[in-house]
C-alpha atoms as a PDB file:
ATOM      1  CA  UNK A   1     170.973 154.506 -15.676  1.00  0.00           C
ATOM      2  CA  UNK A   2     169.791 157.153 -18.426  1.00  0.00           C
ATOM      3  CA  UNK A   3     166.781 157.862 -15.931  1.00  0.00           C
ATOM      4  CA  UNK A   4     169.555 158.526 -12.841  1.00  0.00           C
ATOM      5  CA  UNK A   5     171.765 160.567 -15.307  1.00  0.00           C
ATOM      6  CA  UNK A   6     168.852 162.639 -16.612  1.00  0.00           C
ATOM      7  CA  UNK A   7     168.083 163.624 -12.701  1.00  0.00           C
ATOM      8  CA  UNK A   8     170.895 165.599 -12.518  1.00  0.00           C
ATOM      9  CA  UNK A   9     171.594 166.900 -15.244  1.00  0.00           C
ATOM     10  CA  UNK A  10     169.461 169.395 -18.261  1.00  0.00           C
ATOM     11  CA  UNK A  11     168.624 167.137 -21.094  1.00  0.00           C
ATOM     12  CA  UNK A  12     171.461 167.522 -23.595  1.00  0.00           C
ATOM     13  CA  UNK A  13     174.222 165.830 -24.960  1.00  0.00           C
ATOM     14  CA  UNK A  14     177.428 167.974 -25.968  1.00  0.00           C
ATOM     15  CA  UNK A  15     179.178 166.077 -29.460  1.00  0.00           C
ATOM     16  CA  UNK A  16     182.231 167.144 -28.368  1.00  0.00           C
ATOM     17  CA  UNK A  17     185.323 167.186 -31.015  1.00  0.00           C
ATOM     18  CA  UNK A  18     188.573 167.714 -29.125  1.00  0.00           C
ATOM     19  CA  UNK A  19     191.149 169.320 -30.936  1.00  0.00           C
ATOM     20  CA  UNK A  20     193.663 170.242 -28.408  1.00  0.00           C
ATOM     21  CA  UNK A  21     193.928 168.002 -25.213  1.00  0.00           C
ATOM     22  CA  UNK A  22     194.520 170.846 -23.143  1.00  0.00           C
ATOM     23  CA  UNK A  23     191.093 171.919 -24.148  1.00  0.00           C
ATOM     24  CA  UNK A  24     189.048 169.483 -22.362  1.00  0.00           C
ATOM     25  CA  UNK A  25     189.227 169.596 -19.232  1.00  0.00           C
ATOM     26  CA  UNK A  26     188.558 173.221 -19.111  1.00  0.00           C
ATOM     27  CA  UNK A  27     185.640 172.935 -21.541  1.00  0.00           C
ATOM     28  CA  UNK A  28     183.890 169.906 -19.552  1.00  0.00           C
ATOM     29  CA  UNK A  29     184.142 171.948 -16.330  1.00  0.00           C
ATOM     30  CA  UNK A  30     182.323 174.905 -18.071  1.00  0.00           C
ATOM     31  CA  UNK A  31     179.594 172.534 -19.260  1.00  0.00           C
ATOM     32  CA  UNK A  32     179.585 171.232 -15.674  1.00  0.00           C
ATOM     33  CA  UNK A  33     179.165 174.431 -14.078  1.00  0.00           C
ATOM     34  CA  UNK A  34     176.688 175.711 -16.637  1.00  0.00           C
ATOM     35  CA  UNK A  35     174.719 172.364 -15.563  1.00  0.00           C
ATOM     36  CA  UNK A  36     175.189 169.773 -18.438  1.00  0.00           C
ATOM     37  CA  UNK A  37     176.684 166.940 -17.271  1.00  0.00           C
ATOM     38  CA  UNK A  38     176.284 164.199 -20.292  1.00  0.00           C
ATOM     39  CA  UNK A  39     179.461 164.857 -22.489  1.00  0.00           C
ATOM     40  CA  UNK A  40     179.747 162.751 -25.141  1.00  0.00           C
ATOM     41  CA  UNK A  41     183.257 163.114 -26.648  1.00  0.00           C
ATOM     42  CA  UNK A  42     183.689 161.786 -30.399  1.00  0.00           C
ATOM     43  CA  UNK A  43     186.837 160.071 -31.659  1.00  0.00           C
ATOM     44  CA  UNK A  44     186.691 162.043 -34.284  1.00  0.00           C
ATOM     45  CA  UNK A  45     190.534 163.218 -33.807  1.00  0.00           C
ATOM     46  CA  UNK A  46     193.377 161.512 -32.164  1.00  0.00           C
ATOM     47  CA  UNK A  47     192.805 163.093 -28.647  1.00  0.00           C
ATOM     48  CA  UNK A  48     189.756 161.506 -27.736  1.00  0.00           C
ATOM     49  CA  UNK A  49     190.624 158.932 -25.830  1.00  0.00           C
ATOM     50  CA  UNK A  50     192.973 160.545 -23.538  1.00  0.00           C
ATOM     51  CA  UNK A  51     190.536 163.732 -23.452  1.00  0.00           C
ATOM     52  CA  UNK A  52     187.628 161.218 -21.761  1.00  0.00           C
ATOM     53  CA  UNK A  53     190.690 159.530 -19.168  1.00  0.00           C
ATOM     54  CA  UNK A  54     191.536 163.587 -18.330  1.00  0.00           C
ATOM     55  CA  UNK A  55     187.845 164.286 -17.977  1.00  0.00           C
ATOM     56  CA  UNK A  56     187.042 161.766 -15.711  1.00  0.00           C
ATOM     57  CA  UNK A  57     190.327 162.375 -14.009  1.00  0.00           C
ATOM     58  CA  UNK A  58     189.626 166.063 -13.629  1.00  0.00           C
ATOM     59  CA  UNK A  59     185.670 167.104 -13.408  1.00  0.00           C
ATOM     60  CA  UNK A  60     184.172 164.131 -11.360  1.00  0.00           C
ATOM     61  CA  UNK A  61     181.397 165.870 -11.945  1.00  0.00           C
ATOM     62  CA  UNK A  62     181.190 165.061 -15.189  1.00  0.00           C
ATOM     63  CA  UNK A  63     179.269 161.780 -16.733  1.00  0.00           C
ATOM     64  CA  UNK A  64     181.825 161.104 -19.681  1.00  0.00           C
ATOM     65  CA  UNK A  65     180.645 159.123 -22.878  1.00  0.00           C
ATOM     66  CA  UNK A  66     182.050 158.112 -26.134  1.00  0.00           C
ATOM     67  CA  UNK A  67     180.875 158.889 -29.165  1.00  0.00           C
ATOM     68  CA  UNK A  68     181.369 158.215 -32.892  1.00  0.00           C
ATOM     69  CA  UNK A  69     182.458 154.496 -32.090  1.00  0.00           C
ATOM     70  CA  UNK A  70     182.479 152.373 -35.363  1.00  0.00           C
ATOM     71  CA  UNK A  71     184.393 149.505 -34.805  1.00  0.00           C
ATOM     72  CA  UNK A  72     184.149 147.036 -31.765  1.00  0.00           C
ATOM     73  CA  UNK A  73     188.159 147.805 -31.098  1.00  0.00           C
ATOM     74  CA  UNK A  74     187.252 151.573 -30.615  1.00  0.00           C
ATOM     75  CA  UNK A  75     184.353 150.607 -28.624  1.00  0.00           C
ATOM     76  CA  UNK A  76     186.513 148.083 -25.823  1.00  0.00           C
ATOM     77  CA  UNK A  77     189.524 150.896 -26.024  1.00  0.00           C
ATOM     78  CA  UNK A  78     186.776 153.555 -24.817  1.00  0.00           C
ATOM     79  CA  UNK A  79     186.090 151.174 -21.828  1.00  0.00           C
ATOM     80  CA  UNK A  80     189.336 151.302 -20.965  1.00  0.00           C
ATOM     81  CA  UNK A  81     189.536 154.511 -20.540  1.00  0.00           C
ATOM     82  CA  UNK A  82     186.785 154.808 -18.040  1.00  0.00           C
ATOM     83  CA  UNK A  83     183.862 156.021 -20.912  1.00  0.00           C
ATOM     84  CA  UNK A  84     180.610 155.393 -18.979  1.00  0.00           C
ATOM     85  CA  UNK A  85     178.550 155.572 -22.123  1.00  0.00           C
ATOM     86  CA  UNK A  86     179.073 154.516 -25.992  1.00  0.00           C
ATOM     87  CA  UNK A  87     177.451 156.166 -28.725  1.00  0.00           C
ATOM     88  CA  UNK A  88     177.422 154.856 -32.290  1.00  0.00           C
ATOM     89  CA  UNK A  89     176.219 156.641 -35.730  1.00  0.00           C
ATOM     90  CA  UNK A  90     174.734 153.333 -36.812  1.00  0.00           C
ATOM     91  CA  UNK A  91     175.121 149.661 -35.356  1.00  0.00           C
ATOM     92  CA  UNK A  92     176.848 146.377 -36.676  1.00  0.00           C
ATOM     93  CA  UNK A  93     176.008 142.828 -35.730  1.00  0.00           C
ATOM     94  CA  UNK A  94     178.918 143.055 -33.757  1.00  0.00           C
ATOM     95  CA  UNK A  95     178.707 146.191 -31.830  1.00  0.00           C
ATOM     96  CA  UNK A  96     175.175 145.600 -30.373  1.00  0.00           C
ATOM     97  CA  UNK A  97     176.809 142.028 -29.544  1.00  0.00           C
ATOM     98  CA  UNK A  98     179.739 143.944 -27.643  1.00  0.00           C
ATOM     99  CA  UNK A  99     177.081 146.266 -26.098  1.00  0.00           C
ATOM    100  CA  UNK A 100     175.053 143.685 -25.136  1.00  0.00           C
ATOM    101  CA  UNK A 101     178.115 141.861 -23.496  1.00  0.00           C
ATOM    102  CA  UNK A 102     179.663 144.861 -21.318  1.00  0.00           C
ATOM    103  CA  UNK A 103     175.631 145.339 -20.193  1.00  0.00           C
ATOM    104  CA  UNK A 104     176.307 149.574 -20.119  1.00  0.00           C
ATOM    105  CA  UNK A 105     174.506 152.466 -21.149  1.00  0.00           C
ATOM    106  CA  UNK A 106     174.467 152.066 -25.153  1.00  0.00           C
ATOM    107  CA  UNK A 107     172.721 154.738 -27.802  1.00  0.00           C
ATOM    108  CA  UNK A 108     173.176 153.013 -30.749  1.00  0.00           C
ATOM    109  CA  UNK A 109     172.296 154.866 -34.103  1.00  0.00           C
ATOM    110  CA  UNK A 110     169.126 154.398 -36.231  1.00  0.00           C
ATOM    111  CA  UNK A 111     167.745 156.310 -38.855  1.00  0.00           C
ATOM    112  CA  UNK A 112     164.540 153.932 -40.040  1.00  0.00           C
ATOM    113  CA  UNK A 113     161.481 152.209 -38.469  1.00  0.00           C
ATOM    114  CA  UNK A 114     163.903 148.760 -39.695  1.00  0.00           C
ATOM    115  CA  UNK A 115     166.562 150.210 -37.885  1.00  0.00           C
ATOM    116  CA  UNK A 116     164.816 150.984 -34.553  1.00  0.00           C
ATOM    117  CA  UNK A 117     162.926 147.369 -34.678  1.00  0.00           C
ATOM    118  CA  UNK A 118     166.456 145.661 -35.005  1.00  0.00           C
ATOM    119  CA  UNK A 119     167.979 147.482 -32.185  1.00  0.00           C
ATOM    120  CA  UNK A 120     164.876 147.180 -29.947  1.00  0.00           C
ATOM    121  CA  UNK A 121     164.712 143.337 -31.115  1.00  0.00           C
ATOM    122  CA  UNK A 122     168.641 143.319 -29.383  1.00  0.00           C
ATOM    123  CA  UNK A 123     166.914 144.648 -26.482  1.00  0.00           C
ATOM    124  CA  UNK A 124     167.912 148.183 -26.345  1.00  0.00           C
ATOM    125  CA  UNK A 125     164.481 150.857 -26.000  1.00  0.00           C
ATOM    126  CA  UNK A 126     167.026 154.104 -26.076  1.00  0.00           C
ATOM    127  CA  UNK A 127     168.684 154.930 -29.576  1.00  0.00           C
ATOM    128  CA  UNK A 128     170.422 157.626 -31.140  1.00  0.00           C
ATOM    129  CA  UNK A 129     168.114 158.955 -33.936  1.00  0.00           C
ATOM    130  CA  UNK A 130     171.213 160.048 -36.639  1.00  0.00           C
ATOM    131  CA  UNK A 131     170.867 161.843 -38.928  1.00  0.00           C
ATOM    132  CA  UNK A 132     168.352 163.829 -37.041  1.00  0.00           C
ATOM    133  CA  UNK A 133     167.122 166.913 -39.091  1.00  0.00           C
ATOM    134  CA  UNK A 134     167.836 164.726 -42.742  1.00  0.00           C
ATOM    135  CA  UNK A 135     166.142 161.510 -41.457  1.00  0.00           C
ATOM    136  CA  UNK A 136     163.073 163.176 -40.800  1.00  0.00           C
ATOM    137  CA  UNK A 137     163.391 165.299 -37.683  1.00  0.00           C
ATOM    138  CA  UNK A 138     160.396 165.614 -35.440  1.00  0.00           C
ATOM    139  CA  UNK A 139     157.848 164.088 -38.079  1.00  0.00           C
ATOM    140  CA  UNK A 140     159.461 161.560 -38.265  1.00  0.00           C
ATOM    141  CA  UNK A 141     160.314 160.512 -34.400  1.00  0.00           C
ATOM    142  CA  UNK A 142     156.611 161.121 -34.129  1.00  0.00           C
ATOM    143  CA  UNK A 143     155.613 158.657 -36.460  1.00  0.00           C
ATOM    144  CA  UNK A 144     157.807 156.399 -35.603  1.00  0.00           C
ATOM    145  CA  UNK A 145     156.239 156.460 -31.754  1.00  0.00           C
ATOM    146  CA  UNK A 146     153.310 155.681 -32.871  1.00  0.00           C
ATOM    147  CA  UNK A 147     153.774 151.530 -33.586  1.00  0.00           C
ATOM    148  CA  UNK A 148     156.741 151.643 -31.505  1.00  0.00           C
ATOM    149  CA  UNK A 149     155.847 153.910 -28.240  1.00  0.00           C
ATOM    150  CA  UNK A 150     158.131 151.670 -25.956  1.00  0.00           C
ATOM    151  CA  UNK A 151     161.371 153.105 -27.621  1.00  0.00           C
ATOM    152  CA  UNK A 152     162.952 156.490 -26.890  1.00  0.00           C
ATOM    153  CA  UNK A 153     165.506 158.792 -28.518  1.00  0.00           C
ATOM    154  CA  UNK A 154     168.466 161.212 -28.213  1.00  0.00           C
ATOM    155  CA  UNK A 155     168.194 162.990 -31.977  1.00  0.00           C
ATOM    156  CA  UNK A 156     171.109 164.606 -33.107  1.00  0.00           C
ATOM    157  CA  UNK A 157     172.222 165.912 -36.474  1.00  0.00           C
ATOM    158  CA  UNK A 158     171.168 169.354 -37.588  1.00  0.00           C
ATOM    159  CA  UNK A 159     169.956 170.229 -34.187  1.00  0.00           C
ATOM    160  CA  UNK A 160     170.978 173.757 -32.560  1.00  0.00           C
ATOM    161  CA  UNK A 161     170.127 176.367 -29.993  1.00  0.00           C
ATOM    162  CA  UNK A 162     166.708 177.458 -31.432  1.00  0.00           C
ATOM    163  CA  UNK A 163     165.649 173.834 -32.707  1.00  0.00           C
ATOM    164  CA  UNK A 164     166.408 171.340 -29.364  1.00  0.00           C
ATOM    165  CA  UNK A 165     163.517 173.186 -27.791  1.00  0.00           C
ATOM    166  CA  UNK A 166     161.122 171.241 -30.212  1.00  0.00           C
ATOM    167  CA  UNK A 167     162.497 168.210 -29.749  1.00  0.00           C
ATOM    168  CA  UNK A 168     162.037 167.688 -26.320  1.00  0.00           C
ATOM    169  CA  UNK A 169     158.712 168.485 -26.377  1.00  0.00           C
ATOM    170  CA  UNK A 170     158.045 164.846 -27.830  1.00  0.00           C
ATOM    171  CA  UNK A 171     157.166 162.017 -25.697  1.00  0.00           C
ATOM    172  CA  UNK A 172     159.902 159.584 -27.259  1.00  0.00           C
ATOM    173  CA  UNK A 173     162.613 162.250 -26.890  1.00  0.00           C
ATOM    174  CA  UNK A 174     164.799 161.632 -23.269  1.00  0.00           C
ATOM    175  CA  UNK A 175     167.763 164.243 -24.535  1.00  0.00           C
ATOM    176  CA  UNK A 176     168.841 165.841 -27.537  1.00  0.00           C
ATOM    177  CA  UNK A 177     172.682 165.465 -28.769  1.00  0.00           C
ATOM    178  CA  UNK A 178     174.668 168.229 -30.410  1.00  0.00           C
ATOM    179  CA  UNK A 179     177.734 170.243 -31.286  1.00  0.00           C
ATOM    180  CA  UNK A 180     175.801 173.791 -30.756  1.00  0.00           C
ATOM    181  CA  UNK A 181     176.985 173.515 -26.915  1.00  0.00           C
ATOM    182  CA  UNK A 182     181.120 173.932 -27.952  1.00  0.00           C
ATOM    183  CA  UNK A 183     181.129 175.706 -31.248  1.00  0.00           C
ATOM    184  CA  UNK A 184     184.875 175.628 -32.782  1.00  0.00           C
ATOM    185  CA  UNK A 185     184.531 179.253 -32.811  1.00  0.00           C
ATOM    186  CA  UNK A 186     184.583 179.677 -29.138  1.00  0.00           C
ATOM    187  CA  UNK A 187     186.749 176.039 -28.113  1.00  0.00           C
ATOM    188  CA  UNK A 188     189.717 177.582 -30.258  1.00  0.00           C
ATOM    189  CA  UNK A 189     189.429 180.768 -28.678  1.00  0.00           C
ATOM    190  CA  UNK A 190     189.323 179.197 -25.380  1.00  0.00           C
ATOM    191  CA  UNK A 191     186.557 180.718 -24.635  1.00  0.00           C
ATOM    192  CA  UNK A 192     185.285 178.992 -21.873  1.00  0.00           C
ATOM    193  CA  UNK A 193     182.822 181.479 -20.209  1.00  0.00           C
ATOM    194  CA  UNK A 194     181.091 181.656 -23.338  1.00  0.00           C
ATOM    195  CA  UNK A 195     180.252 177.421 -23.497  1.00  0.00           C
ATOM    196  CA  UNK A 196     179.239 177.957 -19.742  1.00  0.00           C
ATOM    197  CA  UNK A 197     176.987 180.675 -20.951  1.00  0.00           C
ATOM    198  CA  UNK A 198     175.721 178.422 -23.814  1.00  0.00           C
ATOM    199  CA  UNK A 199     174.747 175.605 -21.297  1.00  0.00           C
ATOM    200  CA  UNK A 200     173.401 178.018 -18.906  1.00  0.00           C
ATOM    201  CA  UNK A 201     170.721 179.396 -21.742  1.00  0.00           C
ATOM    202  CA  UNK A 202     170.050 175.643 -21.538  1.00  0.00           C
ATOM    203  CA  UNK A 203     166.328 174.742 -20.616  1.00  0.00           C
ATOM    204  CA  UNK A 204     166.093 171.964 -17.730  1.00  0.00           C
END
């Protein structure tokens, strides 16, 4: 599915925080038109749930994910909802269980070699490499392709305009996740042109 996704869309993953409700439809379409498509929205406040139903209500466009899901209840009440993809910051017994149940698109987080070889061993070969820039960064995903080249990543963490470049230049990097696509700055000013413009600068 990633490999479908990633044909029509540029190769980045918004973190989105949603603040306001009425902010996210708006700000998805501006993404949308500036050609990012993947939009993973956190539940990092109260209005992400309903922000990824209004989304995928509103900018069909859109390919709406979840993000920041830490509990197995969080992760079947994104479903719900109509998220298409779950992210995770790290992984439990029972999430990769639940992921491996609903049979979806799943980035669970890793940070170590360990990490990635328990995921992979769950049968998952895409990850979310979190903590990005503090685990390691690029020396580290390139290590870490070495013994296990069959895996791929979406790094995010410390990642922004002038450093996503780099990352996608290595071969175990599919996308690169981060919140430099809707700074605060310009979501609470509404600024909506200005996160089209950001996604625009975007490199396909």
């Amino acid at each position: 599915m990633w490999d479908l996704w990633l044909q029509r869309t540029k190769p980045v993953v918004p973190v989105i925080v949603i603040n306001d409700l009425d902010d996210a439809v708006p700000m998805a379409q501006a993404l949308v038109d500036g050609g990012v498509h993947l939009l993973e929205v956190t539940l990092r406040t109260e209005h992400g749930l309903e922000a990824i139903r209004d989304i995928r209500a509103n900018v069909p466009e859109a390919i709406v994910g979840v993000g920041t899901v830490t509990s197995t209840q969080q992760f079947h009440d994104a479903l719900k909802v109509g998220a298409e993809f779950v992210v995770t910051p790290g992984f439990t017994a029972s999430l990769l269980q639940c992921a491996q149940e609903w049979g979806g698109p799943f980035l669970p987080g890793v940070a170590t070699t360990s990490e990635v070889m328990q995921v992979r061993e769950a049968g998952f070969s895409r990850m979310k490499f979190f903590p990005a820039a503090a685990a390691g960064g690029r020396d580290m995903l390139r290590s870490i392709g070495g013994p296990l080249g069959d895996v791929s990543f979406c790094p995010t963490g410390g990642i922004g305009a002038e450093t996503y470049g780099d990352y996608l230049e290595l071969n175990n990097v599919f996308a690169v996740g981060g919140s430099w696509l809707t700074p605060e700055k310009l979501m609470s000013a509404r600024n909506w042109q200005g996160i089209k413009d950001i996604a625009d600068a975007v490199r396909s």
